[in-house]
C-alpha atoms as a PDB file:
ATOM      1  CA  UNK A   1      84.374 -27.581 118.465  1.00  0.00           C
ATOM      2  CA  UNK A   2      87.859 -26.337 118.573  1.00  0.00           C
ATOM      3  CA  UNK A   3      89.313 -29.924 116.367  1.00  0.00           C
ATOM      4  CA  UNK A   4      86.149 -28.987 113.747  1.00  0.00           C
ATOM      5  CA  UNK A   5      87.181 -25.284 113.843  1.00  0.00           C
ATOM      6  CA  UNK A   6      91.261 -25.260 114.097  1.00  0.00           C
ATOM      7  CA  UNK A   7      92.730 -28.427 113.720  1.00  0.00           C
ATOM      8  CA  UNK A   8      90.287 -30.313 111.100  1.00  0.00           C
ATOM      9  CA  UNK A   9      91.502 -26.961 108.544  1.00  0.00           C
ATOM     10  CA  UNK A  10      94.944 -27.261 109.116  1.00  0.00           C
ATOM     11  CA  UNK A  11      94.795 -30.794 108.484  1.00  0.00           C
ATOM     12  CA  UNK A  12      93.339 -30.150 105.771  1.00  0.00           C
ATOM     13  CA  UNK A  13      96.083 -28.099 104.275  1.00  0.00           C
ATOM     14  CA  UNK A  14      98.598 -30.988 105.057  1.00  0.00           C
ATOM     15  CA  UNK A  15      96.791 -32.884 103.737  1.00  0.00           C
ATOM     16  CA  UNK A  16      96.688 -31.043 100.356  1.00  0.00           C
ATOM     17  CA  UNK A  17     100.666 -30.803 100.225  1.00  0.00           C
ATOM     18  CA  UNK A  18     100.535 -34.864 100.249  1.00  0.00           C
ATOM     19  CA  UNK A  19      97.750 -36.417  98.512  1.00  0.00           C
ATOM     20  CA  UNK A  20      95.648 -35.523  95.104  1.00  0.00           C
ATOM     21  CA  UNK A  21      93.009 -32.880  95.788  1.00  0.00           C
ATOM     22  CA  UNK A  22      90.296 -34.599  94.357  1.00  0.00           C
ATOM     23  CA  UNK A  23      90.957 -37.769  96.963  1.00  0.00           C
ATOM     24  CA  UNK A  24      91.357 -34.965  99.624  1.00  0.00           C
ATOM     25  CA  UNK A  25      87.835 -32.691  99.008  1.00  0.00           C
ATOM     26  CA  UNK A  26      86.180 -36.126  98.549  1.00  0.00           C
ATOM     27  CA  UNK A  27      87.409 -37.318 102.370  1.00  0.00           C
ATOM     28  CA  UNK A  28      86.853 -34.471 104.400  1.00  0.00           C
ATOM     29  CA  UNK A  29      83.497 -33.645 102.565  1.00  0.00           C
ATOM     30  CA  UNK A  30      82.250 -37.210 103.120  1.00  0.00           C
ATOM     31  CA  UNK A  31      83.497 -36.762 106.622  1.00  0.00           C
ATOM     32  CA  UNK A  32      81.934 -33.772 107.786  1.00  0.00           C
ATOM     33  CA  UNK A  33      78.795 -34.090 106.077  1.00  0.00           C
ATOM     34  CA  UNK A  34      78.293 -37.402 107.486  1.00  0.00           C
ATOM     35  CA  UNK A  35      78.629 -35.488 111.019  1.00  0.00           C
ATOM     36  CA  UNK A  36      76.375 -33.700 110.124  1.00  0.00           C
ATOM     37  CA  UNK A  37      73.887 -36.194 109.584  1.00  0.00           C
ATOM     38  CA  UNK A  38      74.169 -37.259 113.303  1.00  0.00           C
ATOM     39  CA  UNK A  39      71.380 -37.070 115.683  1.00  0.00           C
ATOM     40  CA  UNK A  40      73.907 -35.197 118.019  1.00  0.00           C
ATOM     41  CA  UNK A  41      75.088 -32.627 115.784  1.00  0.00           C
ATOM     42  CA  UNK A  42      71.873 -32.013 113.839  1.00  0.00           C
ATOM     43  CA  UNK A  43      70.474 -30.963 117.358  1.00  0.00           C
ATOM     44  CA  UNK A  44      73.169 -28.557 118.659  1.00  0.00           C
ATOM     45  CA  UNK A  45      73.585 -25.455 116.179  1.00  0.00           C
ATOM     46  CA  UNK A  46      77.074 -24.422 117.318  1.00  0.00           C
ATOM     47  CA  UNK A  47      78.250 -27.711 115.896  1.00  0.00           C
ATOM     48  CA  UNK A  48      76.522 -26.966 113.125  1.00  0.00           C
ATOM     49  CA  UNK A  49      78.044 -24.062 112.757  1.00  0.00           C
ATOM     50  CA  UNK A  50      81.673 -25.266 113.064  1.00  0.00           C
ATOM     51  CA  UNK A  51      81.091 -27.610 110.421  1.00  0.00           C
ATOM     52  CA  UNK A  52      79.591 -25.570 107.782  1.00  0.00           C
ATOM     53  CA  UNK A  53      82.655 -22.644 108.561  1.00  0.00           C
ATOM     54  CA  UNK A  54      85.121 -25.820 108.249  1.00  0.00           C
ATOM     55  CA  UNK A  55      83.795 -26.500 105.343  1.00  0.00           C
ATOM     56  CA  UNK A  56      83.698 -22.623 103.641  1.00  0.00           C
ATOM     57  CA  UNK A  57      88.035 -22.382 105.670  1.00  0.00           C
ATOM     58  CA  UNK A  58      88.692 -25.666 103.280  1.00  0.00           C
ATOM     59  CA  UNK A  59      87.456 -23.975 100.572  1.00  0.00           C
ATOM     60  CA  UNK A  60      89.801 -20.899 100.727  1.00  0.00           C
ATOM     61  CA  UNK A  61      92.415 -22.623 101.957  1.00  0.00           C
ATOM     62  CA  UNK A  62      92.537 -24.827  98.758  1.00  0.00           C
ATOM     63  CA  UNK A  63      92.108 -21.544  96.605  1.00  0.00           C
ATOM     64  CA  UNK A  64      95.170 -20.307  98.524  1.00  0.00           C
ATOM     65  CA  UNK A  65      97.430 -23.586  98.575  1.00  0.00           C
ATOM     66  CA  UNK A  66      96.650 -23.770  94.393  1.00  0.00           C
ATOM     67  CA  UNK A  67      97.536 -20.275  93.991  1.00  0.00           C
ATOM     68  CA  UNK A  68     100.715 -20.429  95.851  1.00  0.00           C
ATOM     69  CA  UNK A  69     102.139 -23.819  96.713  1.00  0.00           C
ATOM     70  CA  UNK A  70     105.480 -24.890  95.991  1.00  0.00           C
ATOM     71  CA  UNK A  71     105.547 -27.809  98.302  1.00  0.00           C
ATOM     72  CA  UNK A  72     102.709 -29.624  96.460  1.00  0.00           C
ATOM     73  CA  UNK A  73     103.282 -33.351  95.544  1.00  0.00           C
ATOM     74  CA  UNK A  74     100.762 -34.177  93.247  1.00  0.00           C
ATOM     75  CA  UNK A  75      99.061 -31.315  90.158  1.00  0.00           C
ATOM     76  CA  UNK A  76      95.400 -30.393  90.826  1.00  0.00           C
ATOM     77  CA  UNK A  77      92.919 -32.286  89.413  1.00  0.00           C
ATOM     78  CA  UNK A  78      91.012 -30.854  86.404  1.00  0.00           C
END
């Protein structure tokens, strides 16, 4: 809970400052919406949980690294 909820964000954002965007959205979506998919997860609503607020942190994190990054590698995708 605490990797889906801190660390998997924060990655994230590295993440961002190192690859296209597109490649990373596509990744971490595919990732945690194939956890979510698992018999284990779909049965416990805090993980659930964890994974859907990952998902809404990426989101404003990315509005926040393309408003303001300087340290970006690669342009935004279209």
């Amino acid at each position: 809970m605490k990797f889906i909820s801190n660390e998997l964000p924060r990655i994230y954002g590295e993440a961002l400052e190192r690859l296209p965007d597109k490649i990373v959205d596509d990744l971490f979506e595919k990732i945690l919406n194939n956890c979510k998919d698992l018999d284990e997860v779909k049965t416990d609503p805090r993980v659930l949980n964890a994974i859907d607020n990952a998902l809404e942190s990426m989101k404003n994190i990315k509005k926040k690294f393309l408003e303001g990054s300087k340290t970006r590698i690669y342009e935004p995708s279209a």
